[in-house]
Every structure is written in structure tokens, then in C-alpha cells.
N, C-alpha and C. Protein backbone atom coordinates (compact mmCIF):
# COMPACT_ATOMS: atom_id res chain seq x y z
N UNK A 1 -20.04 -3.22 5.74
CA UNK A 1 -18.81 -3.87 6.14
C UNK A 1 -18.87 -4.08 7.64
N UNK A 2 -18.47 -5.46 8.19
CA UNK A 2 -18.64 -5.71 9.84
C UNK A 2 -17.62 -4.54 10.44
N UNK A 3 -17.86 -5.01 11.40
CA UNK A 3 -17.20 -3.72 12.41
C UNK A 3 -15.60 -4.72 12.53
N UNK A 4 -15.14 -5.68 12.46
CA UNK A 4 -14.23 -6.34 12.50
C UNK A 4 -13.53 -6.58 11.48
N UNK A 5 -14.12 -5.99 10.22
CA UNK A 5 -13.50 -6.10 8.88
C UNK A 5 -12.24 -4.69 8.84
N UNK A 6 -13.79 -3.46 9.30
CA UNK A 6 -13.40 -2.53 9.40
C UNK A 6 -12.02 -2.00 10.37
N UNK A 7 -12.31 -2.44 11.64
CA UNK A 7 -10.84 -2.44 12.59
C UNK A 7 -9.76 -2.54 12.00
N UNK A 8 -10.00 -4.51 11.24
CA UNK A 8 -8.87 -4.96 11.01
C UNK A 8 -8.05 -4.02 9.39
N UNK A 9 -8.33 -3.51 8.78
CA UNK A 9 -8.31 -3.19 7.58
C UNK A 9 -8.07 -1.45 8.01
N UNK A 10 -7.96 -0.80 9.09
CA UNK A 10 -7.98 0.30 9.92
C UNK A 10 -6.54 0.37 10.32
N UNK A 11 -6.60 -0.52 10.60
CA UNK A 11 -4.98 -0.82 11.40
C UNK A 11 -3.89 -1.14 10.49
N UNK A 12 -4.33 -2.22 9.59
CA UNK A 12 -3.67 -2.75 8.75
C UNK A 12 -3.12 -1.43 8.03
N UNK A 13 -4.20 -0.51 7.92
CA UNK A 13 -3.63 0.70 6.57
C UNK A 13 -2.89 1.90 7.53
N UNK A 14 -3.07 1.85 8.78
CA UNK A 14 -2.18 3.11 9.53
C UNK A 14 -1.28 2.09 9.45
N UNK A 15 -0.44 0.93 10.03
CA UNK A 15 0.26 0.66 9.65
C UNK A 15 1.69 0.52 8.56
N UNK A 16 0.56 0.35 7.09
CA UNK A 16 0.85 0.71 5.98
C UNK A 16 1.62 2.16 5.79
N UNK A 17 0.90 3.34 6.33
CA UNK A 17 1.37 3.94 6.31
C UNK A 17 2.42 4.55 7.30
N UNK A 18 2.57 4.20 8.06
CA UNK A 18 3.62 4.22 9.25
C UNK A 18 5.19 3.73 8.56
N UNK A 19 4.68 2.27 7.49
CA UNK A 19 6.06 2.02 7.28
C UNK A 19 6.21 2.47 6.01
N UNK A 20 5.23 3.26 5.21
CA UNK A 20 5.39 4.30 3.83
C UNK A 20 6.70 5.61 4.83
N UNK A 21 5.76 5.77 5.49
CA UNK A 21 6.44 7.14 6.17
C UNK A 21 8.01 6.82 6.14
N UNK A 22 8.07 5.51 7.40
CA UNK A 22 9.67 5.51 7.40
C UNK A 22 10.58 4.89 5.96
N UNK A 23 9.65 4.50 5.22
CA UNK A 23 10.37 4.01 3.97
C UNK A 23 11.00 5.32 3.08
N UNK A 24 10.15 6.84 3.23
CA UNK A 24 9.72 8.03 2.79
C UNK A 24 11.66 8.36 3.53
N UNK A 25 11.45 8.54 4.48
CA UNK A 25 12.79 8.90 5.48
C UNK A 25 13.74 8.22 5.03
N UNK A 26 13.72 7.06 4.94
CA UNK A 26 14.98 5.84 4.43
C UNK A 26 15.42 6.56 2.99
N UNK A 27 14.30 7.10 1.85
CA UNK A 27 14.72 7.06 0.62
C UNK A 27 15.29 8.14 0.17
N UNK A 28 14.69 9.60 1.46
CA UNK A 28 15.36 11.09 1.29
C UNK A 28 16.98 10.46 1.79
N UNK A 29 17.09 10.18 3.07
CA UNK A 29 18.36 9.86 3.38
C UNK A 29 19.17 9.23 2.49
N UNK A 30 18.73 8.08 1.60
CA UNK A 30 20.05 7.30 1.00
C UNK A 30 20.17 8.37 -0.40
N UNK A 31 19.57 8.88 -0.60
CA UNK A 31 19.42 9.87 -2.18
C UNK A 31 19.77 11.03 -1.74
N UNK A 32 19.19 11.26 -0.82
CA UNK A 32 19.70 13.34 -0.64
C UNK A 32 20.54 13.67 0.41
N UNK A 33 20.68 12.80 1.47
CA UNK A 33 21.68 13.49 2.75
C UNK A 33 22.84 12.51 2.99
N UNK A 34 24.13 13.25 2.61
CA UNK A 34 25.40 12.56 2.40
C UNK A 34 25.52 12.25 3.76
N UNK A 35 24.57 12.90 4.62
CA UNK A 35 26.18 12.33 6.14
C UNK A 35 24.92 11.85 6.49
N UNK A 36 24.01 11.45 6.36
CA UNK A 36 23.02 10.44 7.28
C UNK A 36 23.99 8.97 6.81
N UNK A 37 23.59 8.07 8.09
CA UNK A 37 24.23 7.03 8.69
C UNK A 37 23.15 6.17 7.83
N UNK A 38 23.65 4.43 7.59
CA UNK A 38 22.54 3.72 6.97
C UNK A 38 21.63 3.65 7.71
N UNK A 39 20.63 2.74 7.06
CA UNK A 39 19.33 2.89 8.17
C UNK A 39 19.34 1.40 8.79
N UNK A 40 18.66 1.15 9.58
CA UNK A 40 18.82 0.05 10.29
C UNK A 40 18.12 -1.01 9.55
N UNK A 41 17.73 -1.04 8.94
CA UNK A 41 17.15 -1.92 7.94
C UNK A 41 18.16 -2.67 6.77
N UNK A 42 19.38 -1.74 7.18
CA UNK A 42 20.56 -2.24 5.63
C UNK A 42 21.62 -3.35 6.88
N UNK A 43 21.36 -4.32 6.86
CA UNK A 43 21.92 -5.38 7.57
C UNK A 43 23.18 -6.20 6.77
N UNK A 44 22.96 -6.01 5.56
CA UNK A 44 24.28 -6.99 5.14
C UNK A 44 23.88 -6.88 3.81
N UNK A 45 24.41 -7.78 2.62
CA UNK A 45 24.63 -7.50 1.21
C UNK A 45 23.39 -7.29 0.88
N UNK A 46 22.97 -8.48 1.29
CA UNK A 46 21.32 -8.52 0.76
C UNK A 46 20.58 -7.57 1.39
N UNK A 47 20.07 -8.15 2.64
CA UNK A 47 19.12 -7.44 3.01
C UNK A 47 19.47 -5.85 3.19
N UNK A 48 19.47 -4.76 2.52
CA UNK A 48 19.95 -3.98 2.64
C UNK A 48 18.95 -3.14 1.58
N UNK A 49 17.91 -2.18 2.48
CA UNK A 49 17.03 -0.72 2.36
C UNK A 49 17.75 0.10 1.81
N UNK A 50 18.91 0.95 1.94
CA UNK A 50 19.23 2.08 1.56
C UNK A 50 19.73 1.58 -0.18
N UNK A 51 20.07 0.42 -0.12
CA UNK A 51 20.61 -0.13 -1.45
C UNK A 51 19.90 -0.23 -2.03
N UNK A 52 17.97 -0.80 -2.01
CA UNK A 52 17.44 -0.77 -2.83
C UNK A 52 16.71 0.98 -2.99
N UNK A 53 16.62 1.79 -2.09
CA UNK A 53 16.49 2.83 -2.16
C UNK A 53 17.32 3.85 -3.07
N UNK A 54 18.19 3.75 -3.72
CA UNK A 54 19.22 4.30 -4.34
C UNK A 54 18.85 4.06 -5.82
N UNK A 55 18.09 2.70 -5.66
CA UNK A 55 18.01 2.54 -7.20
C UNK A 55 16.77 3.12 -8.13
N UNK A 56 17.28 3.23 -9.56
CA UNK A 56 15.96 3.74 -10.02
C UNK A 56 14.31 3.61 -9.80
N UNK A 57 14.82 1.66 -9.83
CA UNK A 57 13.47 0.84 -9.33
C UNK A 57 12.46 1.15 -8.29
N UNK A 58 13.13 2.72 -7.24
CA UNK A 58 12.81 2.77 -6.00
C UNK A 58 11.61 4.00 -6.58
N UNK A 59 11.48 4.24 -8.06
CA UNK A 59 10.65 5.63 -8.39
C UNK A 59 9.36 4.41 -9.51
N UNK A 60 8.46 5.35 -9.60
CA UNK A 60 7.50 5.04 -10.54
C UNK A 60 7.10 6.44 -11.36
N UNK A 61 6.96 6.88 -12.51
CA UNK A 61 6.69 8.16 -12.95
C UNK A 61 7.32 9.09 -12.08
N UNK A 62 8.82 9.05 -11.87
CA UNK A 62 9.20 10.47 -10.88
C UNK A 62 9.14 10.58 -9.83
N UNK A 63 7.87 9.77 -8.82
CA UNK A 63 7.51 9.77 -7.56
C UNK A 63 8.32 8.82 -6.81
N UNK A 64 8.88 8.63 -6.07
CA UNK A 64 9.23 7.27 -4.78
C UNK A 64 8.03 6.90 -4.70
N UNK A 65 7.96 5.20 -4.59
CA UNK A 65 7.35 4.57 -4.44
C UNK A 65 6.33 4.25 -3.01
N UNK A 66 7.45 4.99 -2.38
CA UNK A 66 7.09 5.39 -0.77
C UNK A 66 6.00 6.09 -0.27
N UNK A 67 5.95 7.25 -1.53
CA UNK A 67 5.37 8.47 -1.14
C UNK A 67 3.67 7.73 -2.28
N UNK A 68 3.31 7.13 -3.38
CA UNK A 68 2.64 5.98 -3.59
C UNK A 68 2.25 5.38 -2.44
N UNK A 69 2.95 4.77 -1.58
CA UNK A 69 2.05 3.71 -0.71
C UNK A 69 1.63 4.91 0.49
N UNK A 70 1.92 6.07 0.48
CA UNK A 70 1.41 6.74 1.32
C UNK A 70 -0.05 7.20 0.91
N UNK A 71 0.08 7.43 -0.11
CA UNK A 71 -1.22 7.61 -1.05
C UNK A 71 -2.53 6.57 -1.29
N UNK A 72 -1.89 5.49 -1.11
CA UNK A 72 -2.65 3.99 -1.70
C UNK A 72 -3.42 4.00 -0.07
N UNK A 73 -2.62 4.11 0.94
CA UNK A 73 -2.89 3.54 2.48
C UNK A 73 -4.14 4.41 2.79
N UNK A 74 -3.82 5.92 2.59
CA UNK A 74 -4.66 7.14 2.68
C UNK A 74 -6.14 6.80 2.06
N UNK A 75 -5.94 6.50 0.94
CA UNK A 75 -7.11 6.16 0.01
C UNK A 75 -7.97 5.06 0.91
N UNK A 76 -7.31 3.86 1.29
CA UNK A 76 -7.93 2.83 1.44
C UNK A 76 -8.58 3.16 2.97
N UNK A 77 -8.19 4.11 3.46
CA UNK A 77 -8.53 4.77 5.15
C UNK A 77 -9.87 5.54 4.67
N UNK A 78 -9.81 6.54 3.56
CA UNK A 78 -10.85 7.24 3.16
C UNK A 78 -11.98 6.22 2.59
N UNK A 79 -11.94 4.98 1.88
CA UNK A 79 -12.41 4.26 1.64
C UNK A 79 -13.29 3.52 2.33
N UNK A 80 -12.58 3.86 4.01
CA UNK A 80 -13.38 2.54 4.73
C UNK A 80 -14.18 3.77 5.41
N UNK A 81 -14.13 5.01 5.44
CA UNK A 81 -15.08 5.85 6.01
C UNK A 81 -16.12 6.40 5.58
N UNK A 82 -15.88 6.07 3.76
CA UNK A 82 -16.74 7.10 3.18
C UNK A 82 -18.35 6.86 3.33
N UNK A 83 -18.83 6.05 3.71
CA UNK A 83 -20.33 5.76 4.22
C UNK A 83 -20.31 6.70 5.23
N UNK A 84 -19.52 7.09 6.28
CA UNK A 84 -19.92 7.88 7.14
C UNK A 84 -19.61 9.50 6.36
N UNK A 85 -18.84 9.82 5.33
CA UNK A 85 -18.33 10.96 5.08
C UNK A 85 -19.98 11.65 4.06
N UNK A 86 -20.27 10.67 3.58
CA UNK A 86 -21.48 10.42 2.70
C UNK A 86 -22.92 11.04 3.38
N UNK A 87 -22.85 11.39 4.47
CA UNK A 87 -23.85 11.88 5.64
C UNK A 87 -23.75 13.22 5.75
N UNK A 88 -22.66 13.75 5.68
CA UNK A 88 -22.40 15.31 5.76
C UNK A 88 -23.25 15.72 4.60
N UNK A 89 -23.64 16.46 4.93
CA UNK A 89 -24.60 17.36 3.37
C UNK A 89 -23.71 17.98 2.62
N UNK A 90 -22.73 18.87 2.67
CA UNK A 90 -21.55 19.23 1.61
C UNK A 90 -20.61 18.19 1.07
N UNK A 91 -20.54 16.79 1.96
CA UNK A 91 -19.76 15.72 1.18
C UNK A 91 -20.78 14.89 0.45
N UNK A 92 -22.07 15.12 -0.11
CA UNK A 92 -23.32 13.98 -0.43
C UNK A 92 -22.46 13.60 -2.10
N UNK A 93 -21.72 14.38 -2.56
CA UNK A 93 -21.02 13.81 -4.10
C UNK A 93 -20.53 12.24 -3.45
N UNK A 94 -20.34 12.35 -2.14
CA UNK A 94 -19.59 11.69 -1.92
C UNK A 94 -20.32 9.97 -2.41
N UNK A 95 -21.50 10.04 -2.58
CA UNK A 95 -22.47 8.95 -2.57
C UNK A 95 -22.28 8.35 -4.33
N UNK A 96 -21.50 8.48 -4.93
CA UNK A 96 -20.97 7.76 -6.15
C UNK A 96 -19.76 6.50 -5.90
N UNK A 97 -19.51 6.22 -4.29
CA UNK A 97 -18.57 5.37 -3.95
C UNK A 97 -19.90 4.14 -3.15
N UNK A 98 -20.39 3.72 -3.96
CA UNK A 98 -21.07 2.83 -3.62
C UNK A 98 -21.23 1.39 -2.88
N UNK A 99 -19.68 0.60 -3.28
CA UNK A 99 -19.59 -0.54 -2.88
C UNK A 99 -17.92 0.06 -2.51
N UNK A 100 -17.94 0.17 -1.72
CA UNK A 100 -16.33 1.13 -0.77
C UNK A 100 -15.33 -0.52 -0.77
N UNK A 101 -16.50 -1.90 -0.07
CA UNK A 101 -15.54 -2.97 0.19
C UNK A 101 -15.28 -3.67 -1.07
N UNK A 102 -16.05 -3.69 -2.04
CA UNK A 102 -15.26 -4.20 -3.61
C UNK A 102 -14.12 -3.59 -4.17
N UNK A 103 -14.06 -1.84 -3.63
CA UNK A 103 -13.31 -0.77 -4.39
C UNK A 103 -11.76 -1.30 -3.57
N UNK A 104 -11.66 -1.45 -2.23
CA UNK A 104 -11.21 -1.86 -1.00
C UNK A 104 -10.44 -3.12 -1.54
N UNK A 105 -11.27 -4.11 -1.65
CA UNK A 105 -10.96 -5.62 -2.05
C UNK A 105 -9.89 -5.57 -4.00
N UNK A 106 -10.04 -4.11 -4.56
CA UNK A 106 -9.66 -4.39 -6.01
C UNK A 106 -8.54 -3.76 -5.96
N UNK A 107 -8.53 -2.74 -5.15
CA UNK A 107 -7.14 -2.20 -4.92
C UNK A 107 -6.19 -2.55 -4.41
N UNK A 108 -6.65 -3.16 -3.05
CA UNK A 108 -5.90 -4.47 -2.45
C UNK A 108 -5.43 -5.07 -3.32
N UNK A 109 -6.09 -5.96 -4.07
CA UNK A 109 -5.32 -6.84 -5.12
C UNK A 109 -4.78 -6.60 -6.05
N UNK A 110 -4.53 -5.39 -6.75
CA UNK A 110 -3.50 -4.87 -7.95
C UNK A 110 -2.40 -4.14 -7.04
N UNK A 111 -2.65 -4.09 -5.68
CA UNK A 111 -1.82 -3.32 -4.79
C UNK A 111 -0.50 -4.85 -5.01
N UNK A 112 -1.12 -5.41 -4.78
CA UNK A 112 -0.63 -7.06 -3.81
C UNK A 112 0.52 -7.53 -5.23
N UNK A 113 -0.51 -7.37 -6.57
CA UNK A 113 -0.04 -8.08 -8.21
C UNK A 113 1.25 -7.22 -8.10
N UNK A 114 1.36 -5.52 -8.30
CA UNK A 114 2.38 -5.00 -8.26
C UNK A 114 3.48 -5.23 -7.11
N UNK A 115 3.02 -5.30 -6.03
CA UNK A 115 4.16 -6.04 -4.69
C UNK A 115 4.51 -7.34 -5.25
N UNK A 116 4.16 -8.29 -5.87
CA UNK A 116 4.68 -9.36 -6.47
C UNK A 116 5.66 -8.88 -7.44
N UNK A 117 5.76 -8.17 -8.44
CA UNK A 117 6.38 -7.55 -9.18
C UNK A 117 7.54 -6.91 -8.68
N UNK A 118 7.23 -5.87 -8.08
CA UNK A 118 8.72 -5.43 -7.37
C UNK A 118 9.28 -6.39 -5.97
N UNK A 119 8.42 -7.38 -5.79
CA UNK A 119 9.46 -7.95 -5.51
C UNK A 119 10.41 -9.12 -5.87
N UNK A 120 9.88 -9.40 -7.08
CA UNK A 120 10.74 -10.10 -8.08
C UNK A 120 11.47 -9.36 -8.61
N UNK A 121 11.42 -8.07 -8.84
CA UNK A 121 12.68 -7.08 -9.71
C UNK A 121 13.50 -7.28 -8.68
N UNK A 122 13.46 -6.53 -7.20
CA UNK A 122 14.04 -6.98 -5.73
C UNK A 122 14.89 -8.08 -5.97
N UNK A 123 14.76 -8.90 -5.70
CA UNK A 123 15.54 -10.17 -6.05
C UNK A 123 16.01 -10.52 -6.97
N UNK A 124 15.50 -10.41 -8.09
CA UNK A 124 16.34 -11.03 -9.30
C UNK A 124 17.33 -9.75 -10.26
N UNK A 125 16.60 -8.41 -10.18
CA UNK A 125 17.22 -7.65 -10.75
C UNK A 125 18.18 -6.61 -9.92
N UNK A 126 18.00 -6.35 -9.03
CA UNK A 126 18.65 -5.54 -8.07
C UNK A 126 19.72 -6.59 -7.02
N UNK A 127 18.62 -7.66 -6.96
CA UNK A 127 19.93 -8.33 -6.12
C UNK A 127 19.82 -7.84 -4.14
N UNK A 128 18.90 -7.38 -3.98
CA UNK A 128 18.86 -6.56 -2.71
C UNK A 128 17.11 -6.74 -2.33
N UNK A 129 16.95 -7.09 -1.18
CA UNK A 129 15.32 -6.79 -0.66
C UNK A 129 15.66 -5.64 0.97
N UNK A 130 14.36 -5.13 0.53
CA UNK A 130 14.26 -4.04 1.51
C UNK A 130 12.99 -4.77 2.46
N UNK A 131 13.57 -5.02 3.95
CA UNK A 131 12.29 -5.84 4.71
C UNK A 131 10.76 -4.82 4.93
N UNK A 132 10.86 -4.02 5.21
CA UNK A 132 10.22 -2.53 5.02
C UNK A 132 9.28 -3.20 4.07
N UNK A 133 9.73 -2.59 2.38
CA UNK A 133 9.06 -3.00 1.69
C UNK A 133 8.28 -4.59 1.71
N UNK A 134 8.71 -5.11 2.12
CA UNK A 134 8.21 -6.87 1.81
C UNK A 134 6.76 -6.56 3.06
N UNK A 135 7.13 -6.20 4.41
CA UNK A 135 5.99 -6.10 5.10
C UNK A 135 4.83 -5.20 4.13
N UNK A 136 5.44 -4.64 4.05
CA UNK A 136 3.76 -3.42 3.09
C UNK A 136 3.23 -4.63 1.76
N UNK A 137 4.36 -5.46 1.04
CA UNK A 137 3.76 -6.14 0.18
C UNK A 137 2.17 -7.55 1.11
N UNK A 138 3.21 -7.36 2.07
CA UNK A 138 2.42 -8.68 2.80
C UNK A 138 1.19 -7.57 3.30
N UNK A 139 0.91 -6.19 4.13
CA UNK A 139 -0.23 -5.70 4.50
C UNK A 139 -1.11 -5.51 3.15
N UNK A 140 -0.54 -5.80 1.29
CA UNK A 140 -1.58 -5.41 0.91
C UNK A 140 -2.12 -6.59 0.65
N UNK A 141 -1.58 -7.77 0.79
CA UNK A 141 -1.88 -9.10 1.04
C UNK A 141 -3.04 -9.21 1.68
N UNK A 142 -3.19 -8.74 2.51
CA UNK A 142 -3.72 -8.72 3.79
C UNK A 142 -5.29 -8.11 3.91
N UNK A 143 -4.94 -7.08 3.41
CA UNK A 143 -6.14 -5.97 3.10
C UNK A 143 -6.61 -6.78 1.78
N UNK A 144 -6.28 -6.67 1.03
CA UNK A 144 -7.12 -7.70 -0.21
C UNK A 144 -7.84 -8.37 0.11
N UNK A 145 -7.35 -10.04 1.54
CA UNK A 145 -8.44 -11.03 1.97
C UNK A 145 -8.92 -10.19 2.89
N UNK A 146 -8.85 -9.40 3.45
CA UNK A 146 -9.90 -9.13 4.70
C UNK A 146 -10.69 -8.34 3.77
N UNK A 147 -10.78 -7.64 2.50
CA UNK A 147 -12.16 -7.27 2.52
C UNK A 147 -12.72 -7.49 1.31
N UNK A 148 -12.24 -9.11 1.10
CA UNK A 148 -12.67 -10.08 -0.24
C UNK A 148 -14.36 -10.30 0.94
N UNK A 149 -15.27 -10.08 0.30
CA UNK A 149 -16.57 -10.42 0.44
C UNK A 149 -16.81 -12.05 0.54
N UNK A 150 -17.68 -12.19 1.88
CA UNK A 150 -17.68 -13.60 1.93
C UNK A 150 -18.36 -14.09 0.84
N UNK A 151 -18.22 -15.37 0.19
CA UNK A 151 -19.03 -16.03 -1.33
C UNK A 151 -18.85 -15.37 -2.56
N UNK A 152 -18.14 -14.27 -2.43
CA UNK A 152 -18.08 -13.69 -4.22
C UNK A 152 -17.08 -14.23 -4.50
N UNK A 153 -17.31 -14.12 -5.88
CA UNK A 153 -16.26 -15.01 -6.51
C UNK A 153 -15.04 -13.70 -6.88
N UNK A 154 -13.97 -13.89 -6.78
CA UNK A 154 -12.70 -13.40 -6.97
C UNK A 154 -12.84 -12.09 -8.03
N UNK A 155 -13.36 -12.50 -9.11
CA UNK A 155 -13.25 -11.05 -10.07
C UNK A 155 -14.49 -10.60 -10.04
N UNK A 156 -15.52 -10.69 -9.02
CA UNK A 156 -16.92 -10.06 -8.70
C UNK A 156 -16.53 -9.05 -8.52
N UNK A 157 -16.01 -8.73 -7.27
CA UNK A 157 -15.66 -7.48 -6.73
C UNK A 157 -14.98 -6.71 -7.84
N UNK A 158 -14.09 -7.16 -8.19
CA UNK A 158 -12.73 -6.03 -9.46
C UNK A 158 -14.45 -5.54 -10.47
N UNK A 159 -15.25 -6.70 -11.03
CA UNK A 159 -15.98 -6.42 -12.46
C UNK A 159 -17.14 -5.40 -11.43
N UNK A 160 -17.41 -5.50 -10.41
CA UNK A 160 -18.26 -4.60 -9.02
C UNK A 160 -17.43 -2.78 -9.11
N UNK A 161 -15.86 -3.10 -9.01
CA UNK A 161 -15.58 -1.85 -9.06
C UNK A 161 -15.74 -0.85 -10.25
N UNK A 162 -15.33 -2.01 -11.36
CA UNK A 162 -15.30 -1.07 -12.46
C UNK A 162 -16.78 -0.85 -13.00
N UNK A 163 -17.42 -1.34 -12.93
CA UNK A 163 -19.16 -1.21 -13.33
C UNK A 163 -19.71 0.04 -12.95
N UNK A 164 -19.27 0.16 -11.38
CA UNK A 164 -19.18 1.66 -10.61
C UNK A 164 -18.68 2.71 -11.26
């Protein structure tokens, strides 16, 4: 992977997780602490974080969805290192992650399919978008093309990961 893939896709995922974190804070507050104040993100009917935070839609299996993209971001950070983690002699298992930028490029994109998804529930079923969330849908946007392989064709990489 270029050294410019890598940066960009570095940043992109601390990012990611920067706004998991405060999404993490937004969702304890609107669910568990009565006297926290809204968050600055709840601007008016619509655009309004703590509102979509309240709702069921805001969990997947039990978990906040928040505490998920903290997980997804983490992964995709460990992902872009593991060639170097792969060098340590007690991490050498580590050498079954073979093609890191297909694994990178497939997660990205079921990351991106599901951000399409909730954010059509967002809008059409809840009635409320959280801007928070919409940026993380757009960084997995993001991370998907930056580490789509130049000339492969689109489901190379996904049929690359799972072959692995």
C-alpha cells in the first residue's frame, strides 16, 4: 500500500474514531444522564443527535452503534499496520492477513452499504438525522475509494477477502 494511501486512510480512521467517541458521549448522555444539557449537534426538529440517539435504531445486537464504529475504525487502523505487526516474532500468526488493502477496501464498503441503510431509516423512519453520524457514513465512503486498488474490478477485492 503507497505511503499516501496509507496517511490518507490513517487519518481518515482516527477521525472516524474521534467522532465514534463523541457520538459514544452524545448517546450515554441522551439515554443515561437526566440533567446533561442537549448536545450541540441537536439544532432543531430535524437535525437533532440526541433524538436520534434515544431511539432503538441507535443499538445493533444490544451494543450502540457508536461503540461499533469504534470497533470498525480500530480494526481498519490495525489493518493498515499489520505488515509491520507481522515482523515481531510473537505476532508472526499475524501473517494470515495477507492482502490487509482488499480486507481494508471490503469493509469499507459493507461499512458504507450499512451507512446507506441507517441513513435511510434516519430519514424516513425516525424522521431525524444526526450530522455526526452522516460524516462517519461519508469517512466510510471515503476509506472504501482510497483503498479500492488501482484496476481491480469492484468485487475483486470483496471475492480477494473472502478467498483469504
Amino acid at each position: 500500500m503507497s505511503i499516501t494511501k496509507r496517511i490518507s486512510i490513517l487519518i481518515l480512521s482516527i477521525i472516524g474514531i474521534l467522532l465514534s467517541a463523541k457520538l459514544t458521549v452524545i448517546y450515554l448522555d441522551a439515554n443515561f444522564n437526566p440533567y446533561a444539557l442537549s448536545s450541540f449537534c441537536s439544532i432543531n426538529e430535524f437535525i437533532d443527535c440526541d433524538g436520534v440517539a434515544k431511539t432503538t435504531h441507535s443499538q445493533a445486537f444490544g451494543i450502540p452503534l457508536c461503540i461499533w464504529g469504534l470497533i470498525f475504525y480500530a480494526f481498519i487502523l490495525f489493518l493498515l499496520f499489520v505488515d509491520k505487526l507481522q515482523k515481531i516474532r510473537f505476532l508472526s500468526f499475524l501473517k494470515v492477513f495477507k492482502n490487509p488493502e482488499s480486507y481494508i477496501y471490503s469493509l469499507g464498503s459493507l461499512a458504507f452499504i450499512i451507512s446507506i441503510f441507517l441513513a435511510c431509516l434516519s430519514i424516513f423512519e425516525i424522521k431525524k438525522i444526526c450530522i455526526l453520524c452522516f460524516a462517519t457514513y461519508f469517512i466510510n465512503l471515503a476509506i472504501a475509494l482510497i483503498a479500492r486498488k488501482k484496476g481491480s474490478r469492484i468485487f475483486g477485492d470483496v471475492k480477494q477477502s473472502f478467498l483469504d
